[in-house]
C-alpha atoms as a PDB file:
ATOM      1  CA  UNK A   1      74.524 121.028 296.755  1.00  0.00           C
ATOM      2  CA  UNK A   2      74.204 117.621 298.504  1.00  0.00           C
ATOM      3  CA  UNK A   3      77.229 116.624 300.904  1.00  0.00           C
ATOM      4  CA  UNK A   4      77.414 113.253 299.364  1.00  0.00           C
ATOM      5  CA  UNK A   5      78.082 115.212 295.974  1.00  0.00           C
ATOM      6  CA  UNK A   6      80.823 116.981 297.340  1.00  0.00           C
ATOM      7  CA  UNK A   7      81.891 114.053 298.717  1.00  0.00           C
ATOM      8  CA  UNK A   8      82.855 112.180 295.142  1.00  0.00           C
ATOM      9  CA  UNK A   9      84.886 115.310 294.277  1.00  0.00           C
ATOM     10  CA  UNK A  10      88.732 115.209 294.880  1.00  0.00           C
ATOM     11  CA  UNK A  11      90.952 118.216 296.506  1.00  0.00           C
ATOM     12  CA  UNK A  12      91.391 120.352 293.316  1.00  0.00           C
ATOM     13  CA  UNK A  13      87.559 119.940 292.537  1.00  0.00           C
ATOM     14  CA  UNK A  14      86.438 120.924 295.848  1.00  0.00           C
ATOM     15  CA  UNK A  15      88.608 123.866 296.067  1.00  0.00           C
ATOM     16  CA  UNK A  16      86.969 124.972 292.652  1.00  0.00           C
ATOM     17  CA  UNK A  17      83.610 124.517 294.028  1.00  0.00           C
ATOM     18  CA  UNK A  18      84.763 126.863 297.180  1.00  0.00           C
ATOM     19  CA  UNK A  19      86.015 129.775 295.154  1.00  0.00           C
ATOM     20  CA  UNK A  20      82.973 129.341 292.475  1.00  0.00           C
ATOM     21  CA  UNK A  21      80.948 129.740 295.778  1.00  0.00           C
ATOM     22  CA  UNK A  22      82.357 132.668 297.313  1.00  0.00           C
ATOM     23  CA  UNK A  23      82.100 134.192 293.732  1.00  0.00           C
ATOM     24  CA  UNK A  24      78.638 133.677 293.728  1.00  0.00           C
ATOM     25  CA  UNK A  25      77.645 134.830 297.453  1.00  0.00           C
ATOM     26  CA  UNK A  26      79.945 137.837 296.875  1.00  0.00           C
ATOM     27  CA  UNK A  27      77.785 138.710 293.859  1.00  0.00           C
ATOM     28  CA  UNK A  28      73.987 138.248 295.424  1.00  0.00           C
ATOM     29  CA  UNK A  29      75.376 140.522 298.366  1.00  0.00           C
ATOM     30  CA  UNK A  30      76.441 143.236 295.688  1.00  0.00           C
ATOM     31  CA  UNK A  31      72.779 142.684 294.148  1.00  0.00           C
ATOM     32  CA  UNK A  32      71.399 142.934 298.077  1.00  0.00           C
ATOM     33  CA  UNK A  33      73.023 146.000 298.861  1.00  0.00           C
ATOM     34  CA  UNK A  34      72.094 147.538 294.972  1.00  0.00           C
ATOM     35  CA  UNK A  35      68.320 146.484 296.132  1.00  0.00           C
ATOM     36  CA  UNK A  36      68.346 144.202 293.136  1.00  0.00           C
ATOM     37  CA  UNK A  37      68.149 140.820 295.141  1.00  0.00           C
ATOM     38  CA  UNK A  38      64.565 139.416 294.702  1.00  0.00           C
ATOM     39  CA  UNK A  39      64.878 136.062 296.828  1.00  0.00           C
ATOM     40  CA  UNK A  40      67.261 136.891 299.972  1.00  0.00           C
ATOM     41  CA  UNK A  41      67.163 132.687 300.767  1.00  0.00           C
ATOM     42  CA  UNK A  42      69.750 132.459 298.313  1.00  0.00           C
ATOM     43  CA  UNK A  43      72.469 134.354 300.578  1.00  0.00           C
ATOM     44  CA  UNK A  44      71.954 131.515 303.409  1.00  0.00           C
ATOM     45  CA  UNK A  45      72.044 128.650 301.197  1.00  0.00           C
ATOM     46  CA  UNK A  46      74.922 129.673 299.577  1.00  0.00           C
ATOM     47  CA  UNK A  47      76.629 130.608 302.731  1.00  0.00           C
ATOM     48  CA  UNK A  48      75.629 126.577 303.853  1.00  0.00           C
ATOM     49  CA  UNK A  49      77.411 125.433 300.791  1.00  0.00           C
ATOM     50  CA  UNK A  50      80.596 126.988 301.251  1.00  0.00           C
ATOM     51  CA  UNK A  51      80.616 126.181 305.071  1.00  0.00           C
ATOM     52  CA  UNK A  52      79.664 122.318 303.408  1.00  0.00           C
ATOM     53  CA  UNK A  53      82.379 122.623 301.049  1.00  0.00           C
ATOM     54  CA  UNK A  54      84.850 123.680 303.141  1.00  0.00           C
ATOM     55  CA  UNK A  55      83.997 120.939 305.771  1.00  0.00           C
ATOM     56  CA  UNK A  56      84.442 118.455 303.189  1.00  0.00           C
ATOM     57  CA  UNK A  57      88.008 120.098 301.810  1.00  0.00           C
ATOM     58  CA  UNK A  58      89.152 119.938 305.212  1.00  0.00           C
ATOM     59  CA  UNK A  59      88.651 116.533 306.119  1.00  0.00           C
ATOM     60  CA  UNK A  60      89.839 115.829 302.492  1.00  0.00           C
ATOM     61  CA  UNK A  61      93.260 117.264 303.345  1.00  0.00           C
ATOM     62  CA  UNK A  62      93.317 115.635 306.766  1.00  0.00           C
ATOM     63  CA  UNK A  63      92.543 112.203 305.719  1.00  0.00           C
ATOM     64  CA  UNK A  64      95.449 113.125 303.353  1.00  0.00           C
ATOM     65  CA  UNK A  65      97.695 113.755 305.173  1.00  0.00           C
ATOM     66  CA  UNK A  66      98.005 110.081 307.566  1.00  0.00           C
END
């Protein structure tokens, strides 16, 4: 997912995204320790989007609260 994307979400959206994130990395490292993982690329882009995501929430919140 694209920065600018996350960009035109608000607060609640973007915390969404986070926890819909962490679902999914949580699951492909259950399917890479169950040897079922076929493209292990997928952990680290995942792993970029939630540190994006996060990023994003936090400065989010900051801007917030001035």
């Amino acid at each position: 997912m694209k920065a600018s994307e996350l960009r035109g979400k608000d607060v609640a959206a973007l915390e969404k995204e986070v926890t819909d994130l962490l679902k999914a990395h949580f699951g492909l490292r259950m399917q890479k320790a169950t040897q079922q993982l076929s493209n292990h690329s997928q952990l680290g882009k995942v792993r970029r989007d939630i540190a994006r995501a996060k990023t994003i929430l936090a400065e989010k919140k900051k801007e917030a609260a001035k």
